[in-house]
Protein backbone atom coordinates (compact mmCIF):
# COMPACT_ATOMS: atom_id res chain seq x y z
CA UNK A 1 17.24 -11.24 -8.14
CA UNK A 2 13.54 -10.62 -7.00
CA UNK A 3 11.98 -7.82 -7.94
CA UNK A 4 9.72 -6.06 -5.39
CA UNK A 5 7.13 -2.64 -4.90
CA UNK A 6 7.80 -0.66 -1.59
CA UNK A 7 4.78 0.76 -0.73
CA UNK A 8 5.21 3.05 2.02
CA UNK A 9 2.99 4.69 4.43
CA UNK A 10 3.65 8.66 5.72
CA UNK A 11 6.38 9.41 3.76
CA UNK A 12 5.15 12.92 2.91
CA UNK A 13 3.11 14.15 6.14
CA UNK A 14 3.35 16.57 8.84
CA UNK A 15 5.36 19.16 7.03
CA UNK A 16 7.67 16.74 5.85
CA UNK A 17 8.90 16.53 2.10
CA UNK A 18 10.52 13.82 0.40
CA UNK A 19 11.58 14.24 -3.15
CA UNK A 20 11.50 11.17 -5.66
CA UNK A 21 15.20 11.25 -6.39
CA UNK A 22 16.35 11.72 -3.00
CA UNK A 23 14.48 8.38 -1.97
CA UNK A 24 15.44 6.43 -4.78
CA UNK A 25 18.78 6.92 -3.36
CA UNK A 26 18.01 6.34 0.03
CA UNK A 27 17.20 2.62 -1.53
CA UNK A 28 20.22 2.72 -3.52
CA UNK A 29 22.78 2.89 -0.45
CA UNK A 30 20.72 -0.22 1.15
CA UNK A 31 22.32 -2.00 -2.05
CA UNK A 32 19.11 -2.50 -4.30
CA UNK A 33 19.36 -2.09 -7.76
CA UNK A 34 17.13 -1.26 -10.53
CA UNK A 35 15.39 1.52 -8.40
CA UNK A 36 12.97 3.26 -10.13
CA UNK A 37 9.65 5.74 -8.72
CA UNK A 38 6.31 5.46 -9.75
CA UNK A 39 4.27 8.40 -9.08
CA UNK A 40 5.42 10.74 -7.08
CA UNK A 41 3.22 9.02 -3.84
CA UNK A 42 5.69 6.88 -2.30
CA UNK A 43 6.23 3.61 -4.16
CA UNK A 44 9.26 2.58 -5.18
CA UNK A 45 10.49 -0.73 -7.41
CA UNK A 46 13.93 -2.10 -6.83
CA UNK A 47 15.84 -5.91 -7.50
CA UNK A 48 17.38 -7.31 -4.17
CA UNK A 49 18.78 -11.04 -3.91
CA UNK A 50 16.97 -11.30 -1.04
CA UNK A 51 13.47 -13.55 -0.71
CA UNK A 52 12.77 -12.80 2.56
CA UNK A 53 10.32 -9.07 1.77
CA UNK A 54 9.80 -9.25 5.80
CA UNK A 55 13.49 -9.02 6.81
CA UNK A 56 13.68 -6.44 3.97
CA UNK A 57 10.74 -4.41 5.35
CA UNK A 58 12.62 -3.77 8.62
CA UNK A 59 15.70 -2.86 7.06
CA UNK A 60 14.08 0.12 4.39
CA UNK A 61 12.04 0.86 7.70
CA UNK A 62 15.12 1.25 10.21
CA UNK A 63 17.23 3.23 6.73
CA UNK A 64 14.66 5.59 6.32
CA UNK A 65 14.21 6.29 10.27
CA UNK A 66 17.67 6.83 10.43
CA UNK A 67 18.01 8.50 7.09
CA UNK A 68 14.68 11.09 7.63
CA UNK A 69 14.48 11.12 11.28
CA UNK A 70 10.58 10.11 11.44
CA UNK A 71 8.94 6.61 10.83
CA UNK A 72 8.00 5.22 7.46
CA UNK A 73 6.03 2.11 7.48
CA UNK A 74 7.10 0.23 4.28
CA UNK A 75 4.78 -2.57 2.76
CA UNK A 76 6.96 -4.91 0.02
CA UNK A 77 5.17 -6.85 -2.97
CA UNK A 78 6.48 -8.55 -5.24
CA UNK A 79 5.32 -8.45 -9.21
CA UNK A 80 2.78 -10.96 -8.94
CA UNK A 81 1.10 -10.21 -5.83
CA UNK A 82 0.66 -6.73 -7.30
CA UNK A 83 -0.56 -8.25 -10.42
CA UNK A 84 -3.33 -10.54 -7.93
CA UNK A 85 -3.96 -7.26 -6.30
CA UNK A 86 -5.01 -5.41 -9.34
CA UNK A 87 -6.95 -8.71 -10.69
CA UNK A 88 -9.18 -9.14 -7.87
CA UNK A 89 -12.72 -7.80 -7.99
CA UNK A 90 -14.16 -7.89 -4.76
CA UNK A 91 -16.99 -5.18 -5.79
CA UNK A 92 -18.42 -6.05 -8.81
CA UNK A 93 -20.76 -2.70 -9.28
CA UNK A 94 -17.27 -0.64 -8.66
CA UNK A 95 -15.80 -2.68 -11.42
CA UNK A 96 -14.84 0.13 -13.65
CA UNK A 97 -15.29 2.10 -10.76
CA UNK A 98 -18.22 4.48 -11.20
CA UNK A 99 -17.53 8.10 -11.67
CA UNK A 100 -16.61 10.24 -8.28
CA UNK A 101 -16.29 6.70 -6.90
CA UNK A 102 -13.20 5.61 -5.07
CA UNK A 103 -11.82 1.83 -5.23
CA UNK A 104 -8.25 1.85 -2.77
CA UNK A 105 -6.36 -1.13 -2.08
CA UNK A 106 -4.78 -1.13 1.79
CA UNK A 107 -2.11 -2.66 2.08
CA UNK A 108 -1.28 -4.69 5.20
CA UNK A 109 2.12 -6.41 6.92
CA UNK A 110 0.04 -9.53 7.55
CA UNK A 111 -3.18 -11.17 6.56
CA UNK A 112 -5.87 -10.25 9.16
CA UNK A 113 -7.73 -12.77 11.21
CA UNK A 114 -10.93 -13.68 11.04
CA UNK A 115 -11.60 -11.97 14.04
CA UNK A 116 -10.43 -8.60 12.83
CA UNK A 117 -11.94 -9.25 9.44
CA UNK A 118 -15.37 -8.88 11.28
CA UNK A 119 -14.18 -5.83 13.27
CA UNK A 120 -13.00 -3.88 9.51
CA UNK A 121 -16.70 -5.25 8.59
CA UNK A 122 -18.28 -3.52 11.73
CA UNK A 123 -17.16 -0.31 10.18
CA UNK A 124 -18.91 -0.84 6.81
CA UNK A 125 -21.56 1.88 6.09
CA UNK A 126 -23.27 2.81 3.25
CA UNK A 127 -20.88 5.00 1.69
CA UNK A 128 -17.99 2.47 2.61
CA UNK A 129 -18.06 -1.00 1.21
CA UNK A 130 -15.05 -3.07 2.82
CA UNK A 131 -13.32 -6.29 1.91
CA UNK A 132 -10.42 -8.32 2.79
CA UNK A 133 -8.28 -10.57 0.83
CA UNK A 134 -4.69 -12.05 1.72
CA UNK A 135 -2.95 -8.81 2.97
CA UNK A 136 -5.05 -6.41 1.04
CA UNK A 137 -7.97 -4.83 2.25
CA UNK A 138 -10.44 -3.44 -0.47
CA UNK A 139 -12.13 -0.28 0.65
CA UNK A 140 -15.33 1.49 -2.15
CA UNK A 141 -15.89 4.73 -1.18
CA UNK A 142 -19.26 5.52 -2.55
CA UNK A 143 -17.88 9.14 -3.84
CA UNK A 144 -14.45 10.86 -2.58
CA UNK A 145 -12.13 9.29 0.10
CA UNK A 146 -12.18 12.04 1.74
CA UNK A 147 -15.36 11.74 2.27
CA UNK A 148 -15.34 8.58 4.20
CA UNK A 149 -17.35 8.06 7.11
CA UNK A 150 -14.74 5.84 8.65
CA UNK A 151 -11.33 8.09 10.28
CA UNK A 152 -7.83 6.36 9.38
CA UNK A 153 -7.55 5.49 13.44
CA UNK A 154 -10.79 3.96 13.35
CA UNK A 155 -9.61 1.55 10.36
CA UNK A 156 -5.99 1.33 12.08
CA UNK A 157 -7.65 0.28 15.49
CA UNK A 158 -9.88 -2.38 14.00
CA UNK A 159 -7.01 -3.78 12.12
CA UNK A 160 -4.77 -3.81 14.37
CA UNK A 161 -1.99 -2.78 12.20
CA UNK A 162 -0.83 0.03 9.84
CA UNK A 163 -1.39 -0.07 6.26
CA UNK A 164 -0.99 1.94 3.55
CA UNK A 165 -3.77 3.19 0.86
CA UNK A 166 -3.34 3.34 -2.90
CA UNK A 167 -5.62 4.02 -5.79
CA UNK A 168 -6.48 0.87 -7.28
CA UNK A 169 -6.16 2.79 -10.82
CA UNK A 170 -2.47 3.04 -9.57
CA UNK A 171 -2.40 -1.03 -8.49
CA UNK A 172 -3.73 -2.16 -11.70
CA UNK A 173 -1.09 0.62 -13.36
CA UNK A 174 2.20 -0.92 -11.32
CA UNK A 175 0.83 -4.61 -12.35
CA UNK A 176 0.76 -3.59 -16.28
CA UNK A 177 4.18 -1.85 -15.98
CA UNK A 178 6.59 -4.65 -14.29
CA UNK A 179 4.36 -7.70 -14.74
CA UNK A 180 5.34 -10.62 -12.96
């Protein structure tokens, strides 16, 4: 069995309410075991026989479509590529992260391009340090996230993809609690 983190995007948004329980057994009827929530933000840990996390993607994707009648991008990790997540240190002044600071860790589908990598890198400003690595994308907020200069569509656009955002106080949280 491979264990994996379901990360997923918009699962509480536009008036819509998804309780913890309720999704853990939306993941239950697709067959995985070992569901558990962590935090009540849309991540979910589960055991599936199944190695390929794409394939698996599409069918938690299509499930909870069906299931909650809107779109919820899903991004799968396994234990150890949380674990590299949470180990690497792109900023090394954010590193603990300075108070009011914000360190998230975007998760992607895909590992950008070099092309796009400059295009996330355009949108760099002074209060928004950015960084790429693998699938993750590294964005230091030089106080609150919501006090980015950069709007989600603007990120989304240069990307070229969805991803979804998360703490990296959360990341390095998920790595200690199912290490690889």
């Amino acid at each position: 069995m491979q264990r994996y983190v379901a990360f997923m995007r918009a699962l509480n948004v536009g008036g819509h309410t998804v309780k913890m329980d309720h999704l853990r057994s939306l993941f239950e009827a697709l067959g995985f075991t070992g569901v558990e929530s962590f935090i009540a933000s849309g991540n979910i840990v589960f055991d599936s026989p199944s190695t390929d996390a794409a394939e698996l993607e599409e069918r938690i994707e299509r499930h909870l479509q069906q299931s909650l009648g809107y779109e919820v991008a899903t991004f799968l990790r396994t234990p150890a590529e949380v674990a590299a997540a949470a180990a690497h240190r792109p900023f090394a002044a954010a590193d603990p992260v300075p108070d009011g600071h914000t360190l998230s860790v975007v998760f992607l589908k895909t590992a950008p391009g070099a092309e796009v990598g400059e295009k996330v890198s355009a949108l760099a400003t002074e209060y928004d340090d950015l960084h790429i690595h693998g699938r993750e994308l590294y964005w230091w907020c030089h106080g609150r996230s919501s006090d980015t200069l950069i709007r989600p569509g603007k990120m989304d656009k240069a990307l070229g993809m969805p991803g979804t955002s998360r703490n990296v106080t959360t990341v390095r949280k998920l790595a200690a609690k199912y290490p690889a």
